[in-house]
C-alpha atoms as a PDB file:
ATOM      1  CA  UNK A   1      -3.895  14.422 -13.611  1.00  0.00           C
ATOM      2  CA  UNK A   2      -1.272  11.799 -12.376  1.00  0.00           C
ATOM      3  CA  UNK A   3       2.324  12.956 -11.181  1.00  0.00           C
ATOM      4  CA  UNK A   4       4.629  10.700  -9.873  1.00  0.00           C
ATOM      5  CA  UNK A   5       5.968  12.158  -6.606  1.00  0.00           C
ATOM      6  CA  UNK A   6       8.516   9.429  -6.953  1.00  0.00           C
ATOM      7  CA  UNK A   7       9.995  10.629 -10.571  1.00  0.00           C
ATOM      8  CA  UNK A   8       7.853  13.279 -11.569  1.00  0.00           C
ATOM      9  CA  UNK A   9       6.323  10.814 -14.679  1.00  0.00           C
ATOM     10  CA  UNK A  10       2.781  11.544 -16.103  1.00  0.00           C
ATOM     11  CA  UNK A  11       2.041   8.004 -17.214  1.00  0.00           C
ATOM     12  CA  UNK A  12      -0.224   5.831 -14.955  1.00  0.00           C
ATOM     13  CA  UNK A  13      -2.006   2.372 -15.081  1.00  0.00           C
ATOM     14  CA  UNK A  14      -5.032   1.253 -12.321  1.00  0.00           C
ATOM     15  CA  UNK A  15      -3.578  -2.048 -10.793  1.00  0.00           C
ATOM     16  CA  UNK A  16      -4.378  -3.569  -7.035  1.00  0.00           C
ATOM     17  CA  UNK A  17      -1.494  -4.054  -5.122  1.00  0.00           C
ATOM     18  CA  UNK A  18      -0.507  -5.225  -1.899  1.00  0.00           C
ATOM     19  CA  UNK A  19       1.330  -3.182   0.538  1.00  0.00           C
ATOM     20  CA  UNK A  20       2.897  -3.789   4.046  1.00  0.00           C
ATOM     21  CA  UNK A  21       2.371  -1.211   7.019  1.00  0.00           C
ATOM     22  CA  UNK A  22       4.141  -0.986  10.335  1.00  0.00           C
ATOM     23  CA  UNK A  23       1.244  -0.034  12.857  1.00  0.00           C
ATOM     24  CA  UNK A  24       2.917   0.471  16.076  1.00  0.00           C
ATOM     25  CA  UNK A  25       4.980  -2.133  15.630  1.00  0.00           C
ATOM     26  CA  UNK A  26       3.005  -4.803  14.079  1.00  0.00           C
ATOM     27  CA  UNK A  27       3.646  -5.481  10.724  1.00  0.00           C
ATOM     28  CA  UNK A  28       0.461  -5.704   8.549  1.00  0.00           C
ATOM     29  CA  UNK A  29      -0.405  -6.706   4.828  1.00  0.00           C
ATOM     30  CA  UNK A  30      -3.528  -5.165   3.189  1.00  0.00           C
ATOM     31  CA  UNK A  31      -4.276  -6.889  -0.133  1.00  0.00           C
ATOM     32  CA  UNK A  32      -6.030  -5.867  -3.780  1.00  0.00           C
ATOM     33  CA  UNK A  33      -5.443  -2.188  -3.214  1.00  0.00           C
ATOM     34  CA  UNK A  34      -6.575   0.087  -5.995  1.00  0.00           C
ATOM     35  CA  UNK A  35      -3.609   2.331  -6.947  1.00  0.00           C
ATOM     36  CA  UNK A  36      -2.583   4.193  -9.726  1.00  0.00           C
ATOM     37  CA  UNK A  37       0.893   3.123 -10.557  1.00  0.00           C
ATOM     38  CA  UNK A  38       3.888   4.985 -12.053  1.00  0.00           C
ATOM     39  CA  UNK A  39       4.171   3.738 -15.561  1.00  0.00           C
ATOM     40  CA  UNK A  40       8.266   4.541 -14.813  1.00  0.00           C
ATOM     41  CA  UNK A  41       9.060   3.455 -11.851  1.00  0.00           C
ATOM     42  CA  UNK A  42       6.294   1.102 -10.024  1.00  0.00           C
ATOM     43  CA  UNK A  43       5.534   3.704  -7.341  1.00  0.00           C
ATOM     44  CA  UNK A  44       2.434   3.376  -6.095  1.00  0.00           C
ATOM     45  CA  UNK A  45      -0.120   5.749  -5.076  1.00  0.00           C
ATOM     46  CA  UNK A  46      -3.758   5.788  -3.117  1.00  0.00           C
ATOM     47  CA  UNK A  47      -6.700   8.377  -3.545  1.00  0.00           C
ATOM     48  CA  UNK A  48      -7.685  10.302  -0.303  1.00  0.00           C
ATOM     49  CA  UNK A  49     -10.728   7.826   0.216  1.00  0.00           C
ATOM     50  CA  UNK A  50      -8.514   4.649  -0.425  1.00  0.00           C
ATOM     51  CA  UNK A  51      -5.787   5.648   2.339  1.00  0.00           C
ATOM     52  CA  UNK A  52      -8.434   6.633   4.954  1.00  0.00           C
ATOM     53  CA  UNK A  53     -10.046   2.957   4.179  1.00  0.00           C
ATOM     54  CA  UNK A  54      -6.764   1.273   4.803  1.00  0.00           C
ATOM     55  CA  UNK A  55      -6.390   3.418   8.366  1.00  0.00           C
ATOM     56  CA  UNK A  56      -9.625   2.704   9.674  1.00  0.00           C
ATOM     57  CA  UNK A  57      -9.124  -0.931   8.643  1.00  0.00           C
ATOM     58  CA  UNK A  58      -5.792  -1.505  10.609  1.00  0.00           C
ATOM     59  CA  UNK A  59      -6.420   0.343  13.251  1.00  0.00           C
ATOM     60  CA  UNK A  60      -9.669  -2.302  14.113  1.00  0.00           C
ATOM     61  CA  UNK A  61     -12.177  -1.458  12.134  1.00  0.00           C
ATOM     62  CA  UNK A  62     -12.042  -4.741  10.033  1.00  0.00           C
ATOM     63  CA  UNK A  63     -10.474  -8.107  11.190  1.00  0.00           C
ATOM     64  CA  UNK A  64      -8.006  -9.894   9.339  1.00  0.00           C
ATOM     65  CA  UNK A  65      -9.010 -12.020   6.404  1.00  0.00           C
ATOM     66  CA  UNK A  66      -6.419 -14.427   7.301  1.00  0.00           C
ATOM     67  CA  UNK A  67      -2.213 -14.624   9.200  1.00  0.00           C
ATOM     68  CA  UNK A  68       0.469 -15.438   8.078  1.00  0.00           C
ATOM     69  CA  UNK A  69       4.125 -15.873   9.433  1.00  0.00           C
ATOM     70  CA  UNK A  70       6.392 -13.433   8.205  1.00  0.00           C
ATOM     71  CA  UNK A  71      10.477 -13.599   7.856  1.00  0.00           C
ATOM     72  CA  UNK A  72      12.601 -10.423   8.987  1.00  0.00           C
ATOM     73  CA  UNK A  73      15.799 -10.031   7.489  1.00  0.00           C
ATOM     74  CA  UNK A  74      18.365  -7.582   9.094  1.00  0.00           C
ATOM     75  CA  UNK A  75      20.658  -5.761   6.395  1.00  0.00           C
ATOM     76  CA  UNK A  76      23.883  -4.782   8.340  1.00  0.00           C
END
């Protein structure tokens, strides 16, 4: 059963979603991730098999399907 860790909600949809990682220091994008996804409050969150995908993947077990430039924005 789903539990937000986020807001404690029970309701979930399945979605993909795209999420940004900081892997020693480089900034990556992994795309179409299946997540459930708070119904509430849009927190998103992986099964065990789907996180240890993502880790082999950025860590050079997959190349990139594609780069792109990316804009940093400091806030204060």
């Amino acid at each position: 059963m789903f539990t937000c860790h986020a807001c404690g909600s029970t309701a979930a949809r399945d979605e993909t979603v795209d999420e940004v990682f900081n892997i020693d220091g480089h900034v990556v994008m992994v795309e179409n991730i299946p997540a459930q996804v708070c119904a509430r409050c849009g927190e998103a969150v992986f099964s065990k098999e789907t996180t240890e995908r993502i880790r082999r993947m950025v860590h050079g077990e997959a190349s990139p399907s594609r780069s792109e430039c990316l804009d940093v924005f400091a806030f204060g």
